[in-house]
Protein backbone atom coordinates (compact mmCIF):
# COMPACT_ATOMS: atom_id res chain seq x y z
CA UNK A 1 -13.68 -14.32 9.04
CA UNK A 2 -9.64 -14.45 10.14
CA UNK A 3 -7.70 -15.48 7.50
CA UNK A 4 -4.19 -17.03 8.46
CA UNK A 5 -1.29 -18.15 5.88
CA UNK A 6 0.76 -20.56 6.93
CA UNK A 7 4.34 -21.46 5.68
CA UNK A 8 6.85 -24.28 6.40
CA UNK A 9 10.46 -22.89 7.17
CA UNK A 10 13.89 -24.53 7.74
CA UNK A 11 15.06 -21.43 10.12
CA UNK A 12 11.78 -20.23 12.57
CA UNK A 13 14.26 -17.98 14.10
CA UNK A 14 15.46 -16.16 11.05
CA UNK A 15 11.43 -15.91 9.87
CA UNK A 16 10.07 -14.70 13.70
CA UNK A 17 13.30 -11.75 13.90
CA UNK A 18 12.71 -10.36 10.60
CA UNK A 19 8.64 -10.29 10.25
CA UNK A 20 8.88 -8.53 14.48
CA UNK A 21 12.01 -6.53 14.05
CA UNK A 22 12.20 -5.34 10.65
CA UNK A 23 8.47 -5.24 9.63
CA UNK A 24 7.14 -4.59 13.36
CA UNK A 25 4.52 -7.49 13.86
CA UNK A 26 3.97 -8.97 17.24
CA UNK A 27 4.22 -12.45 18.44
CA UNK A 28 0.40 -13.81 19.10
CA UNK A 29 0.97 -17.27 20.00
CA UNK A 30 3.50 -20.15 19.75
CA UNK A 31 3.90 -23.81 19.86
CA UNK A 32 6.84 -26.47 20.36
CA UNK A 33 6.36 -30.35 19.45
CA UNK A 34 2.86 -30.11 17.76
CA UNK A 35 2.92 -33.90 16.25
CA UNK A 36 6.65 -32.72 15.69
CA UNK A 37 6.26 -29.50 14.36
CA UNK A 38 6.85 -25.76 15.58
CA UNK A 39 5.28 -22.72 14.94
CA UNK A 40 4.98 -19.32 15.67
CA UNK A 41 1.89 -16.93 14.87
CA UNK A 42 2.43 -13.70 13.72
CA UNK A 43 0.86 -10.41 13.17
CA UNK A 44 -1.29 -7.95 15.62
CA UNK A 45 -3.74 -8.38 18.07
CA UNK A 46 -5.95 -5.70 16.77
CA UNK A 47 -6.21 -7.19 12.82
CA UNK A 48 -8.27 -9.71 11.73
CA UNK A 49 -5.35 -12.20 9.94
CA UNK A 50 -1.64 -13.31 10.99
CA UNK A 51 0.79 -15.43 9.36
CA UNK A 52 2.18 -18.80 10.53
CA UNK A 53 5.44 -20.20 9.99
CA UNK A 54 6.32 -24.19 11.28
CA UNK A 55 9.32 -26.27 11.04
CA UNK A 56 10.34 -30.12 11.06
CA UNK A 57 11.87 -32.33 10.30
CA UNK A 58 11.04 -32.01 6.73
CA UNK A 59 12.61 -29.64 4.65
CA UNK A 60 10.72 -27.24 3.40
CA UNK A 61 11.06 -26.76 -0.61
CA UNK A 62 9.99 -23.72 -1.86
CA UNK A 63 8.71 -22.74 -4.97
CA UNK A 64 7.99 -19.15 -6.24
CA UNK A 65 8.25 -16.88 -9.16
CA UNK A 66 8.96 -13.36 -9.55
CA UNK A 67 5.14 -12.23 -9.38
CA UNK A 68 4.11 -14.08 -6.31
CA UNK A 69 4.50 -11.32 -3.02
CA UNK A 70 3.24 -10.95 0.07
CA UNK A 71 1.84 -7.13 0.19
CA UNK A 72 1.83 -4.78 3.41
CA UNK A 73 0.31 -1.66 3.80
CA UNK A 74 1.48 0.44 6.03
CA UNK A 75 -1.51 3.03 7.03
CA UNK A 76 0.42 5.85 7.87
CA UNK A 77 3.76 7.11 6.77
CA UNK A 78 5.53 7.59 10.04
CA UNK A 79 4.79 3.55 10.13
CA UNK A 80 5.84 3.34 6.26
CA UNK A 81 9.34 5.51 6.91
CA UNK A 82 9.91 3.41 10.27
CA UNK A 83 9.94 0.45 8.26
CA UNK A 84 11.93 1.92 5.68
CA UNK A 85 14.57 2.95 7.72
CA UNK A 86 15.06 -0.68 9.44
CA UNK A 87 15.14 -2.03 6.26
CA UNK A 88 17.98 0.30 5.72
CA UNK A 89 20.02 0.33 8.51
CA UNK A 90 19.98 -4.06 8.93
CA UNK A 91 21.46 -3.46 5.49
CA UNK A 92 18.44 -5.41 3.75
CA UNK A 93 18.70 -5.43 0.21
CA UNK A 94 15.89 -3.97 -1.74
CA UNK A 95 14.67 -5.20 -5.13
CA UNK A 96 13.11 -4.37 -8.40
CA UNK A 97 9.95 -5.65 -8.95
CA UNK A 98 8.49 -7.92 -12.44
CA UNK A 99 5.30 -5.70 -12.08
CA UNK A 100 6.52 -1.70 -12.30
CA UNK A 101 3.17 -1.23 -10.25
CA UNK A 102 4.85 -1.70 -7.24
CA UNK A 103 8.18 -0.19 -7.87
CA UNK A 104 6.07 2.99 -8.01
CA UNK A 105 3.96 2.17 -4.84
CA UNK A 106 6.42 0.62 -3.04
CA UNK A 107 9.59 -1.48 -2.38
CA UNK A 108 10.35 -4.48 -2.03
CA UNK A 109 12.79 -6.99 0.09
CA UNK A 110 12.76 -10.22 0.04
CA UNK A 111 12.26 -12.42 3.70
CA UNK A 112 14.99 -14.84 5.49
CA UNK A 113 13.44 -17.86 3.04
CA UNK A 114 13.69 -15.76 -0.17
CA UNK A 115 9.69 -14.39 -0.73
CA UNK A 116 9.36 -11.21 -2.30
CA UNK A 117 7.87 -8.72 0.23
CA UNK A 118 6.31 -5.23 -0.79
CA UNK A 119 5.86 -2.44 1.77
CA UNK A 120 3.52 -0.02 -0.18
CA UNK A 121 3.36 3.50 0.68
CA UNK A 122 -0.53 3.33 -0.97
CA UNK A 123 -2.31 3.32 2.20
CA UNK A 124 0.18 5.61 4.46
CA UNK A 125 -1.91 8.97 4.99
């Protein structure tokens, strides 16, 4: 099974430079004027899911709370400490968590349309 999540955006651009440049994903794939939407699928070729962003016309509205993230685990800590660092050096601000779970495992940022992203250091060997 591939599993794919897929989010409406009001700035592709913003979305498809921070998930390849700060977080290091690739771009698989890409469309322009799909029934007037466009997308862009991201992730790597090697893993079994990717996420994909669109935009319209339509605004997108989104609605979130403070539990709700989107978790990546890095499986090795040069990876972990690469993605650390470009956090730090684009000046990303990094947040506290509602669950201390992941302030212990982790930090987390929060993407171009304001979702909470954790980079764990769980899985980093």
């Amino acid at each position: 099974m591939i599993f794919r999540i897929a989010r409406h955006t009001n700035d592709l651009k913003s979305l498809t430079d921070f998930y390849t440049g700060i977080l290091n994903f690739e771009v698989l794939g890409s469309f322009v004027d799909h029934n007037r939407y466009d997308g862009v699928f991201i992730g790597r070729k090697e893993l079994n899911w990717h996420l994909e962003f669109t935009t319209s016309n339509k605004v997108a509205a989104h609605t979130f709370d403070a539990d709700d993230l989107l978790v990546f685990y890095p499986t090795n800590s040069a990876d972990y400490h690469e993605i650390v660092q470009r956090i730090k050096k684009n000046n990303i601000q990094i947040h506290r968590t509602e669950n201390p779970y992941w302030n212990r495992n982790g930090i987390m940022i929060k993407d171009p349309d304001g979702y909470n992203i954790v980079i764990s250091k769980l899985k980093a060997t």
